[in-house]
C-alpha atoms as a PDB file:
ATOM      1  CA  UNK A   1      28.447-142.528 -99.233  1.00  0.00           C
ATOM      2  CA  UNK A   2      29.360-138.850 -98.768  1.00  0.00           C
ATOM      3  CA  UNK A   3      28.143-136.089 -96.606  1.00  0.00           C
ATOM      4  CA  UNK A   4      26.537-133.372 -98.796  1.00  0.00           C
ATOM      5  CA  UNK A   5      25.754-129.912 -97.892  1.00  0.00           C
ATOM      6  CA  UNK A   6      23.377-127.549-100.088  1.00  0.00           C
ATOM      7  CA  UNK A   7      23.836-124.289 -99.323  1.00  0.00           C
ATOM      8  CA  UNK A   8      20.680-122.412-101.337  1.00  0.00           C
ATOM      9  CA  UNK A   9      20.975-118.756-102.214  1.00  0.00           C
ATOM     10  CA  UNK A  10      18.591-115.522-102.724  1.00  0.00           C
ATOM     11  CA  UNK A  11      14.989-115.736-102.837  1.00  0.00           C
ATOM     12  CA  UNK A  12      14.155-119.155-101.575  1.00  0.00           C
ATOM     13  CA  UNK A  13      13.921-121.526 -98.679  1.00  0.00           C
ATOM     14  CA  UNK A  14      15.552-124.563 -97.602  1.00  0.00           C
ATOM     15  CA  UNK A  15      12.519-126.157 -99.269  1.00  0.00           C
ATOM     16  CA  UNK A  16      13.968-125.592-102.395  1.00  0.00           C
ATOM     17  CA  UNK A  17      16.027-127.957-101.959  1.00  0.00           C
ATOM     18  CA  UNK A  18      13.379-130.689-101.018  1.00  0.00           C
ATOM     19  CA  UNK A  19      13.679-132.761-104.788  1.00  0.00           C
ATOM     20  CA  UNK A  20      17.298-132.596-104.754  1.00  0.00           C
ATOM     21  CA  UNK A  21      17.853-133.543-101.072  1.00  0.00           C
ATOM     22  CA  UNK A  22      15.622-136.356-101.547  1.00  0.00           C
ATOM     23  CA  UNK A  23      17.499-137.220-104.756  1.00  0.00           C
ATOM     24  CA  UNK A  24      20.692-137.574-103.164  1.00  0.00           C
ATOM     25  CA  UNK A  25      19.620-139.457 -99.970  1.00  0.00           C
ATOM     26  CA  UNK A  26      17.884-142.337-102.473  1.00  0.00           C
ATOM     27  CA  UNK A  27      21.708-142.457-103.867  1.00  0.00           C
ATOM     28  CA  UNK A  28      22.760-143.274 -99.947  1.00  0.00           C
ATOM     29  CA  UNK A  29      24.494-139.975 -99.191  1.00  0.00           C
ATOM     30  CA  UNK A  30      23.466-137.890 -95.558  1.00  0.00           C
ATOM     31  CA  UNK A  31      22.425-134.418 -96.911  1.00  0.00           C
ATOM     32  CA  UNK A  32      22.727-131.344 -94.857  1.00  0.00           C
ATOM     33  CA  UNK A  33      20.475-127.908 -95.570  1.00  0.00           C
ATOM     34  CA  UNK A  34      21.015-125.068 -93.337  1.00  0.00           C
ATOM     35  CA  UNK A  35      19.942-121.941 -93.756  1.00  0.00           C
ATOM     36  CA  UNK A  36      21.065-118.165 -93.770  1.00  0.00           C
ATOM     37  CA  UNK A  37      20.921-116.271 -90.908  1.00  0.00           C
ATOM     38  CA  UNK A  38      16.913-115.164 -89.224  1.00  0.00           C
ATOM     39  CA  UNK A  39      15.526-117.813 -91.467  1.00  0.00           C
ATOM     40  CA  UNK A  40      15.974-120.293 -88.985  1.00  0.00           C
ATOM     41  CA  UNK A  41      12.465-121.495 -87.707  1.00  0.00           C
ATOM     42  CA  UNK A  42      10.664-119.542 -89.664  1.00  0.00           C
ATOM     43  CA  UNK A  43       8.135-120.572 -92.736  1.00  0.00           C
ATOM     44  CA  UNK A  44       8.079-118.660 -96.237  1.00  0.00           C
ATOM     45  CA  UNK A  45       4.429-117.080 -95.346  1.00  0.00           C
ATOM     46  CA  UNK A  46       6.014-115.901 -91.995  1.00  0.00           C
ATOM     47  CA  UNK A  47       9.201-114.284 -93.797  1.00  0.00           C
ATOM     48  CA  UNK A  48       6.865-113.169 -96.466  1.00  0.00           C
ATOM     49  CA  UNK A  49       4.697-111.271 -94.022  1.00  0.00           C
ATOM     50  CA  UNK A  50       7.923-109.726 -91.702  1.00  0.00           C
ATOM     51  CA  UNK A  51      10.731-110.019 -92.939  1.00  0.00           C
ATOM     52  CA  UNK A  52      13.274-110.600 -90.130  1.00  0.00           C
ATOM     53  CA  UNK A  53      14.742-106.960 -88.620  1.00  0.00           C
ATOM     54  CA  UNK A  54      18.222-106.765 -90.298  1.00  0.00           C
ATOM     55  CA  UNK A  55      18.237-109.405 -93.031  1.00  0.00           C
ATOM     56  CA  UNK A  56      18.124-106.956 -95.387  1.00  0.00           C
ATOM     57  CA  UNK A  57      21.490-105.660 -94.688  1.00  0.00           C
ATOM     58  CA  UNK A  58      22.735-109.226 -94.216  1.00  0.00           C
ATOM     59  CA  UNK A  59      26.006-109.336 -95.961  1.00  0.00           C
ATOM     60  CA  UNK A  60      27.913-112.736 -97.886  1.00  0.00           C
ATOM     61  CA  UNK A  61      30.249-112.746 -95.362  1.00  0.00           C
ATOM     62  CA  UNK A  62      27.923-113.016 -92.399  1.00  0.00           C
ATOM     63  CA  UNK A  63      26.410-115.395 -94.215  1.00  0.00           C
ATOM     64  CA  UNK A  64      29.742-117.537 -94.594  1.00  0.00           C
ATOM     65  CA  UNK A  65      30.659-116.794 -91.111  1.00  0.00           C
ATOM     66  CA  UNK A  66      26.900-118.211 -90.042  1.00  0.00           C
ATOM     67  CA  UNK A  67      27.218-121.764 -92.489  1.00  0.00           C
ATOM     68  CA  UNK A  68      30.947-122.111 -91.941  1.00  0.00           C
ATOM     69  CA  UNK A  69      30.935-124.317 -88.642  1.00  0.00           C
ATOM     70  CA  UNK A  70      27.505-126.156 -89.564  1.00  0.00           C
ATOM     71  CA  UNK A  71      29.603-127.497 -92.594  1.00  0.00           C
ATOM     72  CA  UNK A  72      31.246-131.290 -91.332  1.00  0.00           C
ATOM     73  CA  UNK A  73      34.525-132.231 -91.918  1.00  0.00           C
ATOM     74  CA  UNK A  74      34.833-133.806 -95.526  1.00  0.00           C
ATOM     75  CA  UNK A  75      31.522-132.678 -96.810  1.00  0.00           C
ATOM     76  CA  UNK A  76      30.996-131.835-100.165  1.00  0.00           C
ATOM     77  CA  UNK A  77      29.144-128.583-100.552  1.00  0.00           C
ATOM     78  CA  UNK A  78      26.644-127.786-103.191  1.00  0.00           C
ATOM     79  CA  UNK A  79      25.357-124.531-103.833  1.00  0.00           C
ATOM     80  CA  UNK A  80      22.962-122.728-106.212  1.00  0.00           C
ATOM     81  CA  UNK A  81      23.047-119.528-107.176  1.00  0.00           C
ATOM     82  CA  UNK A  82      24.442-117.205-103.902  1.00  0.00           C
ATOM     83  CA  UNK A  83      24.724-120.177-102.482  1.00  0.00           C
ATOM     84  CA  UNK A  84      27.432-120.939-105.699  1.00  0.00           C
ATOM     85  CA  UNK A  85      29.019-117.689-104.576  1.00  0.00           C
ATOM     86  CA  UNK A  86      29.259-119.370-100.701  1.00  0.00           C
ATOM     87  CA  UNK A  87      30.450-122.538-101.470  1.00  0.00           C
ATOM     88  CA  UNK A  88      33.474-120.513-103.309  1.00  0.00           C
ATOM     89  CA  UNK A  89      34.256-118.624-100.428  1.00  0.00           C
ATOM     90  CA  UNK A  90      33.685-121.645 -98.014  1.00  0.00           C
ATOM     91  CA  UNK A  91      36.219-123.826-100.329  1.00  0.00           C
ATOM     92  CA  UNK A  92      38.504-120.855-100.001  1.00  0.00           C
ATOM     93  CA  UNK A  93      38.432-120.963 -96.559  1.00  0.00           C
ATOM     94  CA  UNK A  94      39.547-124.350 -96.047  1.00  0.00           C
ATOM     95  CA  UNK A  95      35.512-125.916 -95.560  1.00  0.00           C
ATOM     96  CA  UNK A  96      34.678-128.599 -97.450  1.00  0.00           C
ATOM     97  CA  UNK A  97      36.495-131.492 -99.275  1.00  0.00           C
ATOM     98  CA  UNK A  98      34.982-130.475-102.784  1.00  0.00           C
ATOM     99  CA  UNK A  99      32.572-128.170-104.014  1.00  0.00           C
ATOM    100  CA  UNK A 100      29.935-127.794-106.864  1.00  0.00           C
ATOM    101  CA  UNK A 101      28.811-124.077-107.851  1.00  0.00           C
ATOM    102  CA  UNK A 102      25.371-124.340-109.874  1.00  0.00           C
ATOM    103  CA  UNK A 103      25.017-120.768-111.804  1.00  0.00           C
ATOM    104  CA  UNK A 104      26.899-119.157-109.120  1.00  0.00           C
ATOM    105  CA  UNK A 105      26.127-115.495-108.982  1.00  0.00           C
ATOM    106  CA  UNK A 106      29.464-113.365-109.429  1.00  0.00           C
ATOM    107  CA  UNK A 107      32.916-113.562-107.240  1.00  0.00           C
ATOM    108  CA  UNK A 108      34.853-110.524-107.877  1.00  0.00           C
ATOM    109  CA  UNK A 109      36.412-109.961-110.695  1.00  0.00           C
ATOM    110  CA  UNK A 110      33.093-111.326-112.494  1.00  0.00           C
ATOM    111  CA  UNK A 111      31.788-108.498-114.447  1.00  0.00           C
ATOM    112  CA  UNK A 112      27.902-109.289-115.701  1.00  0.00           C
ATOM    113  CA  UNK A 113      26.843-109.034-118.592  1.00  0.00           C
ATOM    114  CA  UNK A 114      23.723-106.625-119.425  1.00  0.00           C
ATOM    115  CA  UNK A 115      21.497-109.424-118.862  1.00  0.00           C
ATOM    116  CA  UNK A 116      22.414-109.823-115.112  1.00  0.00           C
ATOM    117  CA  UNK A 117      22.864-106.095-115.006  1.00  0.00           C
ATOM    118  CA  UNK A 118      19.654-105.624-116.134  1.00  0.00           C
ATOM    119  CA  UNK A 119      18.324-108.373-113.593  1.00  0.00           C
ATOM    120  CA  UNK A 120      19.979-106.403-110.435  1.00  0.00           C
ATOM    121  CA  UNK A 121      18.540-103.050-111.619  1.00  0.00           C
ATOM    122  CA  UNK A 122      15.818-102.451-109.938  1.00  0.00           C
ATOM    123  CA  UNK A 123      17.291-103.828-106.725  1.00  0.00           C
ATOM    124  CA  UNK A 124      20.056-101.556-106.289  1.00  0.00           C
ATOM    125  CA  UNK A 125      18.487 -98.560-107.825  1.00  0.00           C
ATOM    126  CA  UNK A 126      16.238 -97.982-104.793  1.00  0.00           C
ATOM    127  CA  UNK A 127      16.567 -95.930-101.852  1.00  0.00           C
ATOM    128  CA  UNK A 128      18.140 -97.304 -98.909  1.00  0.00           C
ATOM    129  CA  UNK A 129      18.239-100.977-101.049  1.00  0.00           C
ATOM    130  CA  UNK A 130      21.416-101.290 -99.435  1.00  0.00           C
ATOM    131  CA  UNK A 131      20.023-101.864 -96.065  1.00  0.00           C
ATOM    132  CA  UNK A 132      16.686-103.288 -97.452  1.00  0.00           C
ATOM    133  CA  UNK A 133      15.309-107.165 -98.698  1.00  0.00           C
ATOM    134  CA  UNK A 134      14.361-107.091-102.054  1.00  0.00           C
ATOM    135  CA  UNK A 135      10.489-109.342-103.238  1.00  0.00           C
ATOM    136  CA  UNK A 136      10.114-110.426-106.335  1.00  0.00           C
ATOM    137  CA  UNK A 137       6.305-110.279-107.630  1.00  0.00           C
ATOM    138  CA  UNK A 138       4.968-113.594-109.062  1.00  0.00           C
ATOM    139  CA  UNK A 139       5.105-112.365-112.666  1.00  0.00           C
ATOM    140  CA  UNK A 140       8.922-111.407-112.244  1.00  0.00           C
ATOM    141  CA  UNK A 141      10.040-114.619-110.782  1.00  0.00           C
ATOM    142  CA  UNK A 142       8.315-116.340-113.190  1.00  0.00           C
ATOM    143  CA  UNK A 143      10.252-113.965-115.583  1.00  0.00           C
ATOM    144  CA  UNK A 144      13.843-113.737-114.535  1.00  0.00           C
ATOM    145  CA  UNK A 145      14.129-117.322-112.390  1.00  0.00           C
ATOM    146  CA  UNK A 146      11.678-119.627-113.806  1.00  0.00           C
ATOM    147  CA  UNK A 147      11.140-118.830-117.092  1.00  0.00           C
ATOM    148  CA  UNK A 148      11.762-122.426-118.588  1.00  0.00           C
ATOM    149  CA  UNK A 149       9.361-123.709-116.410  1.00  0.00           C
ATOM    150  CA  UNK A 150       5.350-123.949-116.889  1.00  0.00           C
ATOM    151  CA  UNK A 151       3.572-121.191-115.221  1.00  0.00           C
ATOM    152  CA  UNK A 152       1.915-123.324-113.221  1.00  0.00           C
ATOM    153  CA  UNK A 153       4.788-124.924-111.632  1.00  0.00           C
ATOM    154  CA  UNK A 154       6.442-121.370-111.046  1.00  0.00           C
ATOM    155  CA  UNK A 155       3.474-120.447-109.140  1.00  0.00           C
ATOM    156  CA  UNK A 156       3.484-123.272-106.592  1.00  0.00           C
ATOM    157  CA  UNK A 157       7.256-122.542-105.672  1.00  0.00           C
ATOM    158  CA  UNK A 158       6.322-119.164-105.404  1.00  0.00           C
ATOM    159  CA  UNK A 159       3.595-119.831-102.569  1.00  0.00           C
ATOM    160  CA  UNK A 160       5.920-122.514-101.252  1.00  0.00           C
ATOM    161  CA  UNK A 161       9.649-121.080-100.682  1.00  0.00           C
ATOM    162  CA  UNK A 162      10.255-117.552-102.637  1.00  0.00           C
ATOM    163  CA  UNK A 163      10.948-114.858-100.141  1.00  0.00           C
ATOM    164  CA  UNK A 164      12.454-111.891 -99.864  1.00  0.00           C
ATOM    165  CA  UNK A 165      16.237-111.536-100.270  1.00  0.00           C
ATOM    166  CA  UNK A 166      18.799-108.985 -98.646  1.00  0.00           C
ATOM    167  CA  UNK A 167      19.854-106.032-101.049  1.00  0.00           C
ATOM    168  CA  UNK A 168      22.993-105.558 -99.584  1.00  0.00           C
ATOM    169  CA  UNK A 169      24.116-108.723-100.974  1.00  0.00           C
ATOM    170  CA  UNK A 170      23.443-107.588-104.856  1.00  0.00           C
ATOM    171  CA  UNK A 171      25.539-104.528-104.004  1.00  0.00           C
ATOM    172  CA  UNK A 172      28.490-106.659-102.882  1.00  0.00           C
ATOM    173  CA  UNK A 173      28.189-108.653-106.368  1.00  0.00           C
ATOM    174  CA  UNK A 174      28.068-106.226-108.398  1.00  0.00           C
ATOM    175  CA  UNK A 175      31.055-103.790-106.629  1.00  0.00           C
ATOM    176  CA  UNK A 176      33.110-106.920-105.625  1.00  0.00           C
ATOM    177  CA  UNK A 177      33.077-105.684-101.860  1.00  0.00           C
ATOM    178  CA  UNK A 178      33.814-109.590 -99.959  1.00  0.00           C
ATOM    179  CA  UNK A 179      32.905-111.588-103.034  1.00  0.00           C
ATOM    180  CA  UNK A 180      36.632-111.836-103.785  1.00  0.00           C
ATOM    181  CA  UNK A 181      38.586-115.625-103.490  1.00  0.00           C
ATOM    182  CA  UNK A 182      42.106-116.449-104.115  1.00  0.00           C
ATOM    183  CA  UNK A 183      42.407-119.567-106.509  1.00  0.00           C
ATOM    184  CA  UNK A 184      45.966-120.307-105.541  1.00  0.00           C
ATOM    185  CA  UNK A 185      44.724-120.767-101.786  1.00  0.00           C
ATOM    186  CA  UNK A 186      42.167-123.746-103.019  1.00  0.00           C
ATOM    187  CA  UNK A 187      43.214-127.422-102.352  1.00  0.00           C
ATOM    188  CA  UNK A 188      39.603-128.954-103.583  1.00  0.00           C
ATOM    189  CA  UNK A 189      38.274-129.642-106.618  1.00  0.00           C
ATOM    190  CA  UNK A 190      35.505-127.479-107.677  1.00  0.00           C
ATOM    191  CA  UNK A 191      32.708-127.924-110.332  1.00  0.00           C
ATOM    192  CA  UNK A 192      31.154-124.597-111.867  1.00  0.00           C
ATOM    193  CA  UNK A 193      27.883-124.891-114.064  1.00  0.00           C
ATOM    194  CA  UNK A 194      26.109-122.701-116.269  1.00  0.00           C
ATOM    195  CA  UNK A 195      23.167-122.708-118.614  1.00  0.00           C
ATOM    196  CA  UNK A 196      21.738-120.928-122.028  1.00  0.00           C
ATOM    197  CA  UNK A 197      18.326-120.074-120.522  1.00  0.00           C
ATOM    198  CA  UNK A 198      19.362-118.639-117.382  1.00  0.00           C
ATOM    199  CA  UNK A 199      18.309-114.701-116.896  1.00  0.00           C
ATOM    200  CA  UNK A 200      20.025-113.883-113.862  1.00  0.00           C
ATOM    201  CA  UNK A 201      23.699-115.559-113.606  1.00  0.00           C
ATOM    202  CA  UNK A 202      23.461-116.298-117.735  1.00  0.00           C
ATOM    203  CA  UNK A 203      26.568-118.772-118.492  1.00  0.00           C
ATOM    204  CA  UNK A 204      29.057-115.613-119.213  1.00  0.00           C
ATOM    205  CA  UNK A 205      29.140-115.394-115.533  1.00  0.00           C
ATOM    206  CA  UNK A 206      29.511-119.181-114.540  1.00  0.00           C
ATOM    207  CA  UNK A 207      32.592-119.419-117.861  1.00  0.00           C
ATOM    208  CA  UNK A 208      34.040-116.043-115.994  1.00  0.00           C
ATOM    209  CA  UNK A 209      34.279-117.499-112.806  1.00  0.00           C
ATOM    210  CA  UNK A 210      36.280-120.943-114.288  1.00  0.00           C
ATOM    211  CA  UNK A 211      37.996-118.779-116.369  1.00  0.00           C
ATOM    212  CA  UNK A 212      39.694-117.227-112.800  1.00  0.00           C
ATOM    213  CA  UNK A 213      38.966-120.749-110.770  1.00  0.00           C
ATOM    214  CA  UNK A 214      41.201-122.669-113.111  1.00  0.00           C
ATOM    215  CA  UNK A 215      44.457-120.287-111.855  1.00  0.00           C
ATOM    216  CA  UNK A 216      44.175-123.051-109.026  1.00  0.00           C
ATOM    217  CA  UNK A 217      46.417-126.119-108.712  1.00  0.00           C
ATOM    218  CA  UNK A 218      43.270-128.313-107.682  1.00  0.00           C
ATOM    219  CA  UNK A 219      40.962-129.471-110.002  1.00  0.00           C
ATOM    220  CA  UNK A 220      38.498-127.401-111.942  1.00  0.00           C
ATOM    221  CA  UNK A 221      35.483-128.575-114.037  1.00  0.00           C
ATOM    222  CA  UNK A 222      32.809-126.941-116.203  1.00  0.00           C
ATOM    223  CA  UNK A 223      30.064-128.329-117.513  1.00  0.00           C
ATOM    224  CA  UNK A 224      27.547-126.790-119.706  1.00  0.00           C
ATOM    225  CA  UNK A 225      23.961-127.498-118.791  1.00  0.00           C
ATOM    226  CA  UNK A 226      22.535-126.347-122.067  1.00  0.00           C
ATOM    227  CA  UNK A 227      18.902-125.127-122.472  1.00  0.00           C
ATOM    228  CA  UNK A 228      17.758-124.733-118.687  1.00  0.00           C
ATOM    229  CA  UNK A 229      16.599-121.616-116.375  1.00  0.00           C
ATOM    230  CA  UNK A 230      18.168-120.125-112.818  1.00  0.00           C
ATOM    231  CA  UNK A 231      15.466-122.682-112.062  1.00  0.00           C
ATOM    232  CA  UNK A 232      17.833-125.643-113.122  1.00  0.00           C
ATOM    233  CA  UNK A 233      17.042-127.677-109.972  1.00  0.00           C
ATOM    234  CA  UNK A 234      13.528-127.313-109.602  1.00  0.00           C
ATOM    235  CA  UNK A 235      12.554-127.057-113.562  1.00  0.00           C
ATOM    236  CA  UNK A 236      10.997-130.330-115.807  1.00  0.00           C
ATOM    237  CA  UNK A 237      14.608-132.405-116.314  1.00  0.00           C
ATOM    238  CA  UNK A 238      15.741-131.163-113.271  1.00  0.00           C
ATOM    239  CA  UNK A 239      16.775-135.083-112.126  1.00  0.00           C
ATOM    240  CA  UNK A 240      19.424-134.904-115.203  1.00  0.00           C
ATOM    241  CA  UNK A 241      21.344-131.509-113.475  1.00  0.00           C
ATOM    242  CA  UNK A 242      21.000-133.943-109.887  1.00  0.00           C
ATOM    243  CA  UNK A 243      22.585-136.794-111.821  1.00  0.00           C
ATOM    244  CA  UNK A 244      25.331-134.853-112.991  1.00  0.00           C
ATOM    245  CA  UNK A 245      26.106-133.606-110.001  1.00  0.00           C
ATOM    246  CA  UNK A 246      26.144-136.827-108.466  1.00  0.00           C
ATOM    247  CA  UNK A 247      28.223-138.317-111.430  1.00  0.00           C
ATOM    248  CA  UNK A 248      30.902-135.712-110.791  1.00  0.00           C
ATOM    249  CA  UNK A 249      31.018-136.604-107.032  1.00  0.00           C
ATOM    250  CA  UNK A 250      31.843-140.358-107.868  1.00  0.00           C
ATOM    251  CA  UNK A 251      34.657-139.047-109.905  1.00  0.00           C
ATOM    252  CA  UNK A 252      36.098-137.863-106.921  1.00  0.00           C
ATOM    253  CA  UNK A 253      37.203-141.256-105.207  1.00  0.00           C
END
């Protein structure tokens, strides 16, 4: 038994988490999910409808700062996505016992390819998008996050758990500004995944982040994921990534 702590990223809820979470409890570990800062308390509709004063120029390091001491001694952190990004930095700051990074957007150093570039486009093209959250519409979730789902499914997590996410965070990833980790400072092993299907962190980004990860003494794993989405954990086969994941853990003794 193991405490586990998701840490999700952009876009989504805590209830994004709710398959997984429930996954890993059935195996007999204690799973934690908090949350980024302002989300705390409040439901998708509710963010949907106000978005909190300030979230959109939340940055990855307040966001670190804000998960850091909610993290227990000896956990094992999993993160998706930004939340990839967070368990990185958390690892690097001495959190954590071990860490797995599902389709981690980019530390620095990462540079995207033109399929993530053209993903992050329209977010920091906009006036003021530094200081602004960023909404996906249905048909562009469905597009860029969930496109190896059915439609039908993408809808429902839309209505359930997508919200808005802060732009200021998609300027950091793509300048570099407090993404940055140090590989010689990591003592845990870490687990980086990627996927063929995915349309925002595509698997250049997830084999570019290993590529600098493995500089550390600790252990460092990749494993390919093959034909899935950014929607890995939610998506039809979605119980095969959770298995991995938890097959990895038992590896760790």
């Amino acid at each position: 038994m193991a405490e586990i702590v998701l840490i999700h990223g952009a876009w989504v809820t805590t209830a994004s988490w709710d398959d997984l979470r429930c996954f890993l409890e059935a195996a007999g570990h204690v799973v934690h999910t908090p949350t980024w800062p302002f989300l705390a308390g409040h439901t998708a509709a509710e963010i949907n409808a106000a978005p909190p004063e300030g979230f959109g120029g939340l940055t990855v390091n307040a966001i670190a700062d804000h998960l850091q001491p909610q993290i227990p001694q000896g956990a094992i952190l999993i993160g998706h996505s930004f939340g990839g990004l967070l368990t990185q930095m958390l690892l690097d700051r001495g959190a954590g016992r071990a860490g797995i990074a599902v389709n981690p957007a980019p530390i620095g150093g990462v540079i995207p390819g033109p399929t993530s570039i053209g993903a992050i486009l329209p977010i920091v093209t906009r006036w003021n998008g530094w200081n602004r959250p960023y909404a996906f519409t249905r048909d562009r979730w469905f597009r860029r996050f969930a496109n190896a789902a059915p439609r039908a499914q993408s809808d429902a997590a839309f209505d359930s758990f997508v919200i808005p996410a802060p732009g200021r965070i998609f300027y950091q990833g793509a300048s570099w500004i407090g993404t940055g980790i140090v590989p010689a400072r990591r003592t845990q092993p870490l687990l980086i995944t990627g996927s063929d299907l995915d349309r925002l962190v595509t698997s250049h980004i997830s084999r570019s982040a290993y590529r600098i990860q493995r500089r550390s003494r600790a252990r460092t794993d990749y494993l390919d994921l093959g034909a899935r989405s950014h929607f890995l954990l939610n998506e039809p086969g979605w119980e095969q990534v959770a298995q991995a994941c938890l097959d990895w853990i038992a590896t760790l003794g």
